[in-house]
C-alpha atoms as a PDB file:
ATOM      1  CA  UNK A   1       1.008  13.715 -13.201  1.00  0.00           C
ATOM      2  CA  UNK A   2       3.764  15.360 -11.165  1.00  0.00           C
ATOM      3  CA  UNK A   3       4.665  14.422  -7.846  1.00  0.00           C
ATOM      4  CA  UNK A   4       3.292  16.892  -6.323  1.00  0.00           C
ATOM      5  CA  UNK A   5      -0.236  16.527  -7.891  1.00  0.00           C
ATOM      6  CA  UNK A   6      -0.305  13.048  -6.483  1.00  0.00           C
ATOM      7  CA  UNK A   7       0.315  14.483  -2.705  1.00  0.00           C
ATOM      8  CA  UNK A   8      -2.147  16.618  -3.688  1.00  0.00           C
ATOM      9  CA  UNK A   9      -4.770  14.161  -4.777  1.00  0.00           C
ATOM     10  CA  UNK A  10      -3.933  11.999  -1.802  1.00  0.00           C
ATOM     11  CA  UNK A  11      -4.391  14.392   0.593  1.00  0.00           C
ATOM     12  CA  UNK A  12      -7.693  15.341  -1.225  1.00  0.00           C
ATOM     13  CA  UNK A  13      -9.098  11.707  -0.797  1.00  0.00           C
ATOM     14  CA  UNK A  14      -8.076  12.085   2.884  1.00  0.00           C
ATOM     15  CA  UNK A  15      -9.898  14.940   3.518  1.00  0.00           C
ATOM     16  CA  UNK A  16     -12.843  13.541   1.467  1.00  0.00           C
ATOM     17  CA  UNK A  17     -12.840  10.100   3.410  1.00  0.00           C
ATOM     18  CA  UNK A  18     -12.743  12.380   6.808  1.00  0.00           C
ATOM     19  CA  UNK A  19     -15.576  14.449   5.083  1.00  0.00           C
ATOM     20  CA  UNK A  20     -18.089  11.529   4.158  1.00  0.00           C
ATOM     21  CA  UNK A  21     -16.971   8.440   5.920  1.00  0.00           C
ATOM     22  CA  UNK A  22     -18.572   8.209   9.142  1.00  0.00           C
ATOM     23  CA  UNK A  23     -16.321   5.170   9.469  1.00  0.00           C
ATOM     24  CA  UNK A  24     -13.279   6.810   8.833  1.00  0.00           C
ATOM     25  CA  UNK A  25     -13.779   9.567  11.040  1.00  0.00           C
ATOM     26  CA  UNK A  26     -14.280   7.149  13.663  1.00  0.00           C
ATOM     27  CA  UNK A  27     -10.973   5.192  12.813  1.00  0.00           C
ATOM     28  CA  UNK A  28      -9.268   8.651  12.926  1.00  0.00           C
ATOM     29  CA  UNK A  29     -10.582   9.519  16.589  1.00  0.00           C
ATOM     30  CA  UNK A  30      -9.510   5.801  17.772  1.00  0.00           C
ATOM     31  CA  UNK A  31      -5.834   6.825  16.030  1.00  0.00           C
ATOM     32  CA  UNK A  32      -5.790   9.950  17.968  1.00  0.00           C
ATOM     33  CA  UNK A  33      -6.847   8.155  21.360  1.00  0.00           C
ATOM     34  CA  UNK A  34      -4.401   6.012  20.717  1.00  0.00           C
ATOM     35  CA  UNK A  35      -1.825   8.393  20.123  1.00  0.00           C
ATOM     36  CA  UNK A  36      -2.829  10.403  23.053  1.00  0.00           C
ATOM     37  CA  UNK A  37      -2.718   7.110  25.507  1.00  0.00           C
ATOM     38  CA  UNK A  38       0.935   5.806  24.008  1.00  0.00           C
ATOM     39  CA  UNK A  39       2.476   9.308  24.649  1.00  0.00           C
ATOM     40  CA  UNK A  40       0.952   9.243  28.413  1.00  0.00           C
ATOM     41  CA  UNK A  41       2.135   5.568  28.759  1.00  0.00           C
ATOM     42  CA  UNK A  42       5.510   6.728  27.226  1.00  0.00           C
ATOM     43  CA  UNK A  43       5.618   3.203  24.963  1.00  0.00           C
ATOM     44  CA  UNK A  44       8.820   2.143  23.544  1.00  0.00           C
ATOM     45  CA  UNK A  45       9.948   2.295  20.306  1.00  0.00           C
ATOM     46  CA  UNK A  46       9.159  -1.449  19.318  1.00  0.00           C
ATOM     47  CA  UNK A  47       5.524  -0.725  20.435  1.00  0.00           C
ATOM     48  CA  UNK A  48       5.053   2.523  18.955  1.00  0.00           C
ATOM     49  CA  UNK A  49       5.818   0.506  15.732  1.00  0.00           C
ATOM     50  CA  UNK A  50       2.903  -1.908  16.406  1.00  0.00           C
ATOM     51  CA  UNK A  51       0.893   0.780  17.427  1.00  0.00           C
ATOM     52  CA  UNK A  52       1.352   2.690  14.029  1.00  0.00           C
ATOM     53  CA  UNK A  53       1.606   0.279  12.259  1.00  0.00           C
ATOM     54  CA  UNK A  54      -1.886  -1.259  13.406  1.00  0.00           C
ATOM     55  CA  UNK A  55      -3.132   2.126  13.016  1.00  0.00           C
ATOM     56  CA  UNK A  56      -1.818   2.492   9.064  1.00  0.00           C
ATOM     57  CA  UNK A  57      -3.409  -0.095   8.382  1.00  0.00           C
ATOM     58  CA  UNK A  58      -6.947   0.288   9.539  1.00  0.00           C
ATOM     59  CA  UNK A  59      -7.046   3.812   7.959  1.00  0.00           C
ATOM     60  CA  UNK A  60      -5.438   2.744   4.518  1.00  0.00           C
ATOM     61  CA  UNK A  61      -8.246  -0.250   4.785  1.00  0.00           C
ATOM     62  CA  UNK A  62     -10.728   1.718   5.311  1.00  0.00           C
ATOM     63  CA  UNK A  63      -9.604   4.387   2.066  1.00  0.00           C
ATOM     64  CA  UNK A  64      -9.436   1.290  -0.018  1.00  0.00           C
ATOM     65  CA  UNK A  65     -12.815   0.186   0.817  1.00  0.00           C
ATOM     66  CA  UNK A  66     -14.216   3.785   0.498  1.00  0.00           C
ATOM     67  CA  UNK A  67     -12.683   3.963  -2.885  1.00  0.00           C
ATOM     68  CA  UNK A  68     -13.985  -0.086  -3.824  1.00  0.00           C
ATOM     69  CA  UNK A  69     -17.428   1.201  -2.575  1.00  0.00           C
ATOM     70  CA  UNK A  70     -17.583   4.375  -4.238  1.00  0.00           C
ATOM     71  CA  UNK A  71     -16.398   2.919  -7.726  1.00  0.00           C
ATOM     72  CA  UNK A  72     -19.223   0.331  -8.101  1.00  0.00           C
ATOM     73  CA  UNK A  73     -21.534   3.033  -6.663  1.00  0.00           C
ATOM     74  CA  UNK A  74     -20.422   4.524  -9.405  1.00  0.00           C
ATOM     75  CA  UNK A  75     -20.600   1.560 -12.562  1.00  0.00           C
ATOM     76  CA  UNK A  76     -23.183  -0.136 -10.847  1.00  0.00           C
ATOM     77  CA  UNK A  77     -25.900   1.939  -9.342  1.00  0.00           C
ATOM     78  CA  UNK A  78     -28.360  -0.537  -9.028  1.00  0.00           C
ATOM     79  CA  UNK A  79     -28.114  -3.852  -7.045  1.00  0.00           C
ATOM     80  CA  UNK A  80     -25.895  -6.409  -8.461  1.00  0.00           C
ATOM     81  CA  UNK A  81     -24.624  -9.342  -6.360  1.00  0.00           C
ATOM     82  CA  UNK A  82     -20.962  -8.670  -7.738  1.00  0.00           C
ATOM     83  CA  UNK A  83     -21.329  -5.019  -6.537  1.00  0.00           C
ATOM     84  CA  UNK A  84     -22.525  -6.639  -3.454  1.00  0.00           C
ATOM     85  CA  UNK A  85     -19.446  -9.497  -3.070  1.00  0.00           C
ATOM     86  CA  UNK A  86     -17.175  -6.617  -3.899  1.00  0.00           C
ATOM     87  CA  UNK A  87     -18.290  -3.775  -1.097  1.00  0.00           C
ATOM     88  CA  UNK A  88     -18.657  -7.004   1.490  1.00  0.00           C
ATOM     89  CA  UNK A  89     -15.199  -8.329   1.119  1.00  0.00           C
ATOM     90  CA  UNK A  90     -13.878  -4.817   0.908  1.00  0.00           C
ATOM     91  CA  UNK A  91     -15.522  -4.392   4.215  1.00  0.00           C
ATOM     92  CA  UNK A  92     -14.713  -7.830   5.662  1.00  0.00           C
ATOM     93  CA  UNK A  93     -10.938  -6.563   4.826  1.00  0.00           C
ATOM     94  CA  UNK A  94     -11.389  -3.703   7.149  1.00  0.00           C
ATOM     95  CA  UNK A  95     -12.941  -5.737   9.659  1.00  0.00           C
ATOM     96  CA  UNK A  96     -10.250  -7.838  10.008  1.00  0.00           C
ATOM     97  CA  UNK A  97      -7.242  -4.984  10.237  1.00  0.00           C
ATOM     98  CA  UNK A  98      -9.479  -3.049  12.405  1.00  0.00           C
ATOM     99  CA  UNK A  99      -9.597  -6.900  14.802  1.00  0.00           C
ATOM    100  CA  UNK A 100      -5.685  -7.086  14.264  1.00  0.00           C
ATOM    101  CA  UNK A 101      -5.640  -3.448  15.691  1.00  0.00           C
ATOM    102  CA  UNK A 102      -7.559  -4.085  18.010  1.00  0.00           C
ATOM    103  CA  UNK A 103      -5.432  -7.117  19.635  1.00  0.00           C
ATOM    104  CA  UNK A 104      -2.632  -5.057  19.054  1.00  0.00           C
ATOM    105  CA  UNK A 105      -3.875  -2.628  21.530  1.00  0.00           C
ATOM    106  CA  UNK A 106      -5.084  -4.706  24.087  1.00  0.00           C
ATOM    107  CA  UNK A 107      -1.776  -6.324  24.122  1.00  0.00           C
ATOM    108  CA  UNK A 108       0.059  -3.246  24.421  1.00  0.00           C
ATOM    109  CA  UNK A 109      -1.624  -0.933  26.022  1.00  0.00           C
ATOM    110  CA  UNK A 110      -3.643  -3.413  28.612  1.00  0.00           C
ATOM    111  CA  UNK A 111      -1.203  -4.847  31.240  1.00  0.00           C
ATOM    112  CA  UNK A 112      -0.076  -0.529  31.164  1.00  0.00           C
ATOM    113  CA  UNK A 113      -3.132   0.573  32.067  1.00  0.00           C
ATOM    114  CA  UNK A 114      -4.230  -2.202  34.364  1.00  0.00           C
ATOM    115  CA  UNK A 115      -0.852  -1.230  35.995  1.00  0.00           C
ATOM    116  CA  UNK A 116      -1.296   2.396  35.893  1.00  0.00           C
ATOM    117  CA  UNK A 117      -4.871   2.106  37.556  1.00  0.00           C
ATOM    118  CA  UNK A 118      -5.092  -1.531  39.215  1.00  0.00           C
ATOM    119  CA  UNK A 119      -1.596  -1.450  41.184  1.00  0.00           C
END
């Protein structure tokens, strides 16, 4: 596979996730709220990196656990209670990115708001 195949195929996942995921979509309006909020705050460079980064995360968490979920869809149609530990620790991974983004935020973008609307 070339290199561009694989940019290809990546960005083909992507748009699948955003097609099927109701998760993912979800993740992806947060991002862009996000993104919206730290250009209206103006946020430094330092926080812009937590802020990113926090946000790579959740969305690469939540393609891994789309792709976990979909492959023992896939080997293991019925119920199994592998299957089962798989998808739920797959999901338990998001879960805790998605918490870790979450603090992230509050941290940075709570004492700016609270400024920009309490003071």
């Amino acid at each position: 596979m070339n290199r561009k195949n694989a940019f290809v195929n990546a960005f083909h996942g992507i748009r699948a996730a955003f097609r099927d995921e109701r998760n993912f979509k979800i993740h992806t309006v947060v991002a862009l709220l996000a993104l919206l909020t730290g250009y209206c705050l103006r946020l430094s460079a330092t926080e812009w990196l937590w802020v990113s980064l926090a946000m790579a995360m959740v969305m690469a968490a939540e393609l891994i656990n789309t792709a976990i979920e979909a492959l023992f869809d896939f080997v293991s149609p019925g119920e199994h209670p592998l299957a089962k530990k798989a998808k739920d620790t797959a999901a338990a991974a998001v879960l805790i990115v998605a918490v870790f983004a979450l603090v992230v935020g509050l941290v940075i973008f709570g004492p700016k708001l609270c400024r920009q609307f309490f003071y």
